[in-house]
N, C-alpha and C. Protein backbone atom coordinates (compact mmCIF):
# COMPACT_ATOMS: atom_id res chain seq x y z
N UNK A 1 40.94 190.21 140.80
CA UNK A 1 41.37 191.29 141.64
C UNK A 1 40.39 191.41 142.80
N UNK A 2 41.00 191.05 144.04
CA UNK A 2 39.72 191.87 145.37
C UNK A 2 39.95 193.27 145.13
N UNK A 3 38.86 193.64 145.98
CA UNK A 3 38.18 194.95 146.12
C UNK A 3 37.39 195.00 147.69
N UNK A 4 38.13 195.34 148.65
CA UNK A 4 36.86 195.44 149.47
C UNK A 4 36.47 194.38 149.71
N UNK A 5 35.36 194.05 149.87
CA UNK A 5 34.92 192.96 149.98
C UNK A 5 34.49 192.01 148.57
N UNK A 6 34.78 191.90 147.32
CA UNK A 6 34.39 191.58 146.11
C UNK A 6 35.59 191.57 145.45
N UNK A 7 35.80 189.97 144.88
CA UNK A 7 36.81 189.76 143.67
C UNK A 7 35.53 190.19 142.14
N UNK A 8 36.56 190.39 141.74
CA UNK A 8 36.67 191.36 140.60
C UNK A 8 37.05 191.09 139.30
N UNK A 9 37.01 190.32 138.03
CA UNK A 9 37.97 189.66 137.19
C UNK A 9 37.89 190.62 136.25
N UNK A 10 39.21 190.79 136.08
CA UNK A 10 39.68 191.98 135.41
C UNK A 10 40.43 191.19 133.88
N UNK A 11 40.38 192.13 132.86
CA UNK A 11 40.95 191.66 131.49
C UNK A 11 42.01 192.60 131.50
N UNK A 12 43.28 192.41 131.54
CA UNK A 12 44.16 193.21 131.47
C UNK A 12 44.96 193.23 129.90
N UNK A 13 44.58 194.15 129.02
CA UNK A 13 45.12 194.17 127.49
C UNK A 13 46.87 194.70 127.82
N UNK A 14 47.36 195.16 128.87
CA UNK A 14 48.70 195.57 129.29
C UNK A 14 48.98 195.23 130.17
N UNK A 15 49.73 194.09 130.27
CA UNK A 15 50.53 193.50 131.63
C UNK A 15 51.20 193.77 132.06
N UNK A 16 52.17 195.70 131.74
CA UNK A 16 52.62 196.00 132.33
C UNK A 16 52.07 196.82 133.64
N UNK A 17 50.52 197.10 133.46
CA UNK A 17 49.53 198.20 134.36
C UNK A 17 49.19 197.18 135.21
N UNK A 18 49.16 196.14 135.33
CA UNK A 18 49.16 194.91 136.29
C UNK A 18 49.31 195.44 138.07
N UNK A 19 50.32 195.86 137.75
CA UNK A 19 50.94 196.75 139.54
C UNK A 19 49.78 197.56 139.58
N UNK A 20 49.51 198.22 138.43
CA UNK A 20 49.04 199.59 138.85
C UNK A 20 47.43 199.25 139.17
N UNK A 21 46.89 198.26 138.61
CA UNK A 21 45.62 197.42 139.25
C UNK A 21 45.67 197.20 140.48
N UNK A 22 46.67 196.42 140.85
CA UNK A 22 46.31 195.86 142.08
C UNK A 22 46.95 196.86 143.40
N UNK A 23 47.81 198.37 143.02
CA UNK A 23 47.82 199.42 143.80
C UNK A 23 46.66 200.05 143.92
N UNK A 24 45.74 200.05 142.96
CA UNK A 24 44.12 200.97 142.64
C UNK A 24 43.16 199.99 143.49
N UNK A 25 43.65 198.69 143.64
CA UNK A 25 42.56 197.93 144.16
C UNK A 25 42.70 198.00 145.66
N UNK A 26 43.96 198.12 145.93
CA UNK A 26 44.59 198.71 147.46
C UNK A 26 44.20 199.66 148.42
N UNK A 27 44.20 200.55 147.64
CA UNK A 27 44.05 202.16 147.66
C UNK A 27 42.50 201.70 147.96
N UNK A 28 41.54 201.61 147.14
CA UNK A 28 39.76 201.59 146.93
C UNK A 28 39.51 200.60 148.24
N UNK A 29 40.39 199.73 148.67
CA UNK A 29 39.69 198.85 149.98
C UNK A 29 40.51 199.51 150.78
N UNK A 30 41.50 200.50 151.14
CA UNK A 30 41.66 201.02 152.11
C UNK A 30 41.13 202.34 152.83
N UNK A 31 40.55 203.55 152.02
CA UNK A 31 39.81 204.40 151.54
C UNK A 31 38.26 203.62 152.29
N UNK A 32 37.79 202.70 151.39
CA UNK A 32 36.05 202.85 151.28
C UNK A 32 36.46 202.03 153.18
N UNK A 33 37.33 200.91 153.27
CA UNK A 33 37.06 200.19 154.81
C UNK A 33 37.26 201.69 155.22
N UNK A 34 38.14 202.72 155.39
CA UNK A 34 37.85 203.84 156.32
C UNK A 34 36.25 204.39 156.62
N UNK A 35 35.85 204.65 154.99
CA UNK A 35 34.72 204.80 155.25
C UNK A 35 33.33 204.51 156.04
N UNK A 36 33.82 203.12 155.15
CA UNK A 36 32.68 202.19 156.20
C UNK A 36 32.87 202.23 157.36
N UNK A 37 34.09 202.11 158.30
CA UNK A 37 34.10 201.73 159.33
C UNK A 37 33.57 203.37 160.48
N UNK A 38 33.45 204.46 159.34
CA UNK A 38 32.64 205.23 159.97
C UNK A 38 31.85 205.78 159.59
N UNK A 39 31.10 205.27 158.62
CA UNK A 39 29.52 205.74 158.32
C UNK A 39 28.48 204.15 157.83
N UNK A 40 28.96 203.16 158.50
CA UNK A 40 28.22 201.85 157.98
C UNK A 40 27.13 201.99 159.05
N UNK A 41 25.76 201.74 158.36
CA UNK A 41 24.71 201.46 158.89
C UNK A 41 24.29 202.83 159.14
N UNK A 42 24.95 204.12 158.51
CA UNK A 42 24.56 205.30 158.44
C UNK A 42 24.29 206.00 157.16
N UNK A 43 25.19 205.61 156.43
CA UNK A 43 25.22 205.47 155.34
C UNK A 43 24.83 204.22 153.87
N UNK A 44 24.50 204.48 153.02
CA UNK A 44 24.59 203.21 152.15
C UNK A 44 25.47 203.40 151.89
N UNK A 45 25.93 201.65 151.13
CA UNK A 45 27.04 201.16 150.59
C UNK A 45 26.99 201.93 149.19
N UNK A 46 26.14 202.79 148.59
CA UNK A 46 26.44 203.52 147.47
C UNK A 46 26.92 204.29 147.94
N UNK A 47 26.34 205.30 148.64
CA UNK A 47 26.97 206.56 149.57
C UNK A 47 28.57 206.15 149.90
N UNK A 48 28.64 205.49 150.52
CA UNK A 48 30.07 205.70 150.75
C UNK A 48 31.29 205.26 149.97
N UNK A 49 30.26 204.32 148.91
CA UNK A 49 31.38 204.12 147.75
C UNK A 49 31.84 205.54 146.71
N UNK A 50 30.40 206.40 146.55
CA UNK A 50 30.81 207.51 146.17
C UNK A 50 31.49 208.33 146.73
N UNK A 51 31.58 208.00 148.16
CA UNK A 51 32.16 209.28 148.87
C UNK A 51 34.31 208.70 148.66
N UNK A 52 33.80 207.43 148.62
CA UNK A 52 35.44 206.76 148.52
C UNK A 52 36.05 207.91 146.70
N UNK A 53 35.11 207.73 146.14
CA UNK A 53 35.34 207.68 144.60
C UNK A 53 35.62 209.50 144.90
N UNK A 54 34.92 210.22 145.33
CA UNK A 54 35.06 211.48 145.60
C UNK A 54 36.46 211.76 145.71
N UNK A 55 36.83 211.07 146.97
CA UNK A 55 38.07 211.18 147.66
C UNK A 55 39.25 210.57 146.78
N UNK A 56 39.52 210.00 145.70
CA UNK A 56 40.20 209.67 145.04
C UNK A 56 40.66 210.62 143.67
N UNK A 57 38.87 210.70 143.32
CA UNK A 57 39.05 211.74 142.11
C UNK A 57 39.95 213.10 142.76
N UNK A 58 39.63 213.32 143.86
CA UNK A 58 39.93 214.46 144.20
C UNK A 58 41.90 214.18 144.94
N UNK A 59 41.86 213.55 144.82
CA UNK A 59 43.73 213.32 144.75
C UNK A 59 44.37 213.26 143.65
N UNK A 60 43.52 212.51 142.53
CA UNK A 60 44.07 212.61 140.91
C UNK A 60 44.37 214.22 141.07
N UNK A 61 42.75 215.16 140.87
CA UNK A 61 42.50 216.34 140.25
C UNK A 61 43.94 217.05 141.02
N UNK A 62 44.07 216.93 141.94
CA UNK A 62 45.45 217.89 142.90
C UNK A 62 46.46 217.14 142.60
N UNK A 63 46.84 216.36 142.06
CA UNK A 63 47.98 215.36 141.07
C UNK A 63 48.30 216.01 139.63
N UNK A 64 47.13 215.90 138.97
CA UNK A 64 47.20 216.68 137.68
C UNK A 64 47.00 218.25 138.15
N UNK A 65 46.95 218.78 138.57
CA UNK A 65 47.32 220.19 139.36
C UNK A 65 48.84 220.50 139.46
N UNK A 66 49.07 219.68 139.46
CA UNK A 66 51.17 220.17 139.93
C UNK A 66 51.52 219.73 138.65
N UNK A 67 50.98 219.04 138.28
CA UNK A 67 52.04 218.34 137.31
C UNK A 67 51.54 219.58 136.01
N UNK A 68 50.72 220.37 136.06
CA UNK A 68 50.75 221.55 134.80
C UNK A 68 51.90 222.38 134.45
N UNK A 69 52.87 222.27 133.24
CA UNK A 69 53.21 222.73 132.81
C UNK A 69 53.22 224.27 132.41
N UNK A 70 51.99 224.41 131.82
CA UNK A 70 51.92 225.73 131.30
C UNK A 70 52.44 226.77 131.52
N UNK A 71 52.48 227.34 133.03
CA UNK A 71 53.23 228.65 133.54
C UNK A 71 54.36 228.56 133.07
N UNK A 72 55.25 227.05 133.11
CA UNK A 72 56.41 227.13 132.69
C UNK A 72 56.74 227.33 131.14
N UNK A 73 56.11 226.62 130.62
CA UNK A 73 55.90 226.81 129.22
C UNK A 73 55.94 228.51 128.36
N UNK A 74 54.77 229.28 129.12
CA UNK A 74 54.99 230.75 128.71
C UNK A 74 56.13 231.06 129.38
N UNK A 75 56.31 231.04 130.08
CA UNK A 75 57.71 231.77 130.72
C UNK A 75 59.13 231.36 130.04
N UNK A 76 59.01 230.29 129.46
CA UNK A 76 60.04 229.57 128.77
C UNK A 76 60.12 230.22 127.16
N UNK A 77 58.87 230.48 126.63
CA UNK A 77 58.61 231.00 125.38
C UNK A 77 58.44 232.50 125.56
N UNK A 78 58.33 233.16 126.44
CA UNK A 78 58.88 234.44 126.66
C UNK A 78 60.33 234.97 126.55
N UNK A 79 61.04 233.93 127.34
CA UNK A 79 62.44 234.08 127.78
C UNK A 79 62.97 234.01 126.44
N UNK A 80 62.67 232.85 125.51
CA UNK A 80 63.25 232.67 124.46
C UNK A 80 63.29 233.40 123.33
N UNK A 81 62.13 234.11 123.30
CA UNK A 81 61.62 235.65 122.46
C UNK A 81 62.57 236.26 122.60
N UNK A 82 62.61 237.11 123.82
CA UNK A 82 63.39 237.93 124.54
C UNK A 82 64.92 237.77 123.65
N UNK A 83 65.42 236.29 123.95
CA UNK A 83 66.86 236.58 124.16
C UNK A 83 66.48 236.01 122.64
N UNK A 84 65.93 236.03 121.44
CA UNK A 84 66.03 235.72 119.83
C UNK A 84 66.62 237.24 119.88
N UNK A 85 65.40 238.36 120.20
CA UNK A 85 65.09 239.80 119.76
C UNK A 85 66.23 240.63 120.16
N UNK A 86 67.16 239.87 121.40
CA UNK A 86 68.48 240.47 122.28
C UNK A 86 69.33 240.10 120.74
N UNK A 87 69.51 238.46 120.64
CA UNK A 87 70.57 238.44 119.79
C UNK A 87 70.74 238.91 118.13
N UNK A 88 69.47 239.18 117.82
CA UNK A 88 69.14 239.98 116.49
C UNK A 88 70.05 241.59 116.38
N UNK A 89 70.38 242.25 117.58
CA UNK A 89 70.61 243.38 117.76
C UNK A 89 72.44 243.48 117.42
């Protein structure tokens, strides 16, 4: 797998996540070249790999943000209370 500037040999135990490697490897050299191309020689290459990694985690974290259930969940197990305790009557 490249990366940026670095192949990468990857063991893949699921050949169906295959895509999803080489979209992650996409994503990480398009991201960190932004980076670099505006903080190189200002930054280290750690620095801005963390700052790439920042910027990623932080698209998961607002990914798994929407995708929470829960509100719906109580509101669903409310509703359903409700209309048990309606049809008991």
């Amino acid at each position: 797998m490249h990366v940026y500037d670095e192949d990468i040999a990857m063991v893949l135990h699921n050949l169906d996540d295959e895509q999803y490697y080489r979209n992650a490897a996409k994503l990480i050299t398009e991201r960190y070249g932004a980076y670099a191309q505006v903080y190189k020689g200002r930054k280290s290459d750690h620095t801005i790999a963390l700052m790439t990694l920042i910027e990623i985690a932080l698209r998961y974290e607002k990914e798994m943000g929407r995708n929470d259930t829960s509100p719906y969940d109580d509101t669903i197990a409310k509703l359903t209370s409700e209309i048990e305790e309606a049809l008991k009557d």
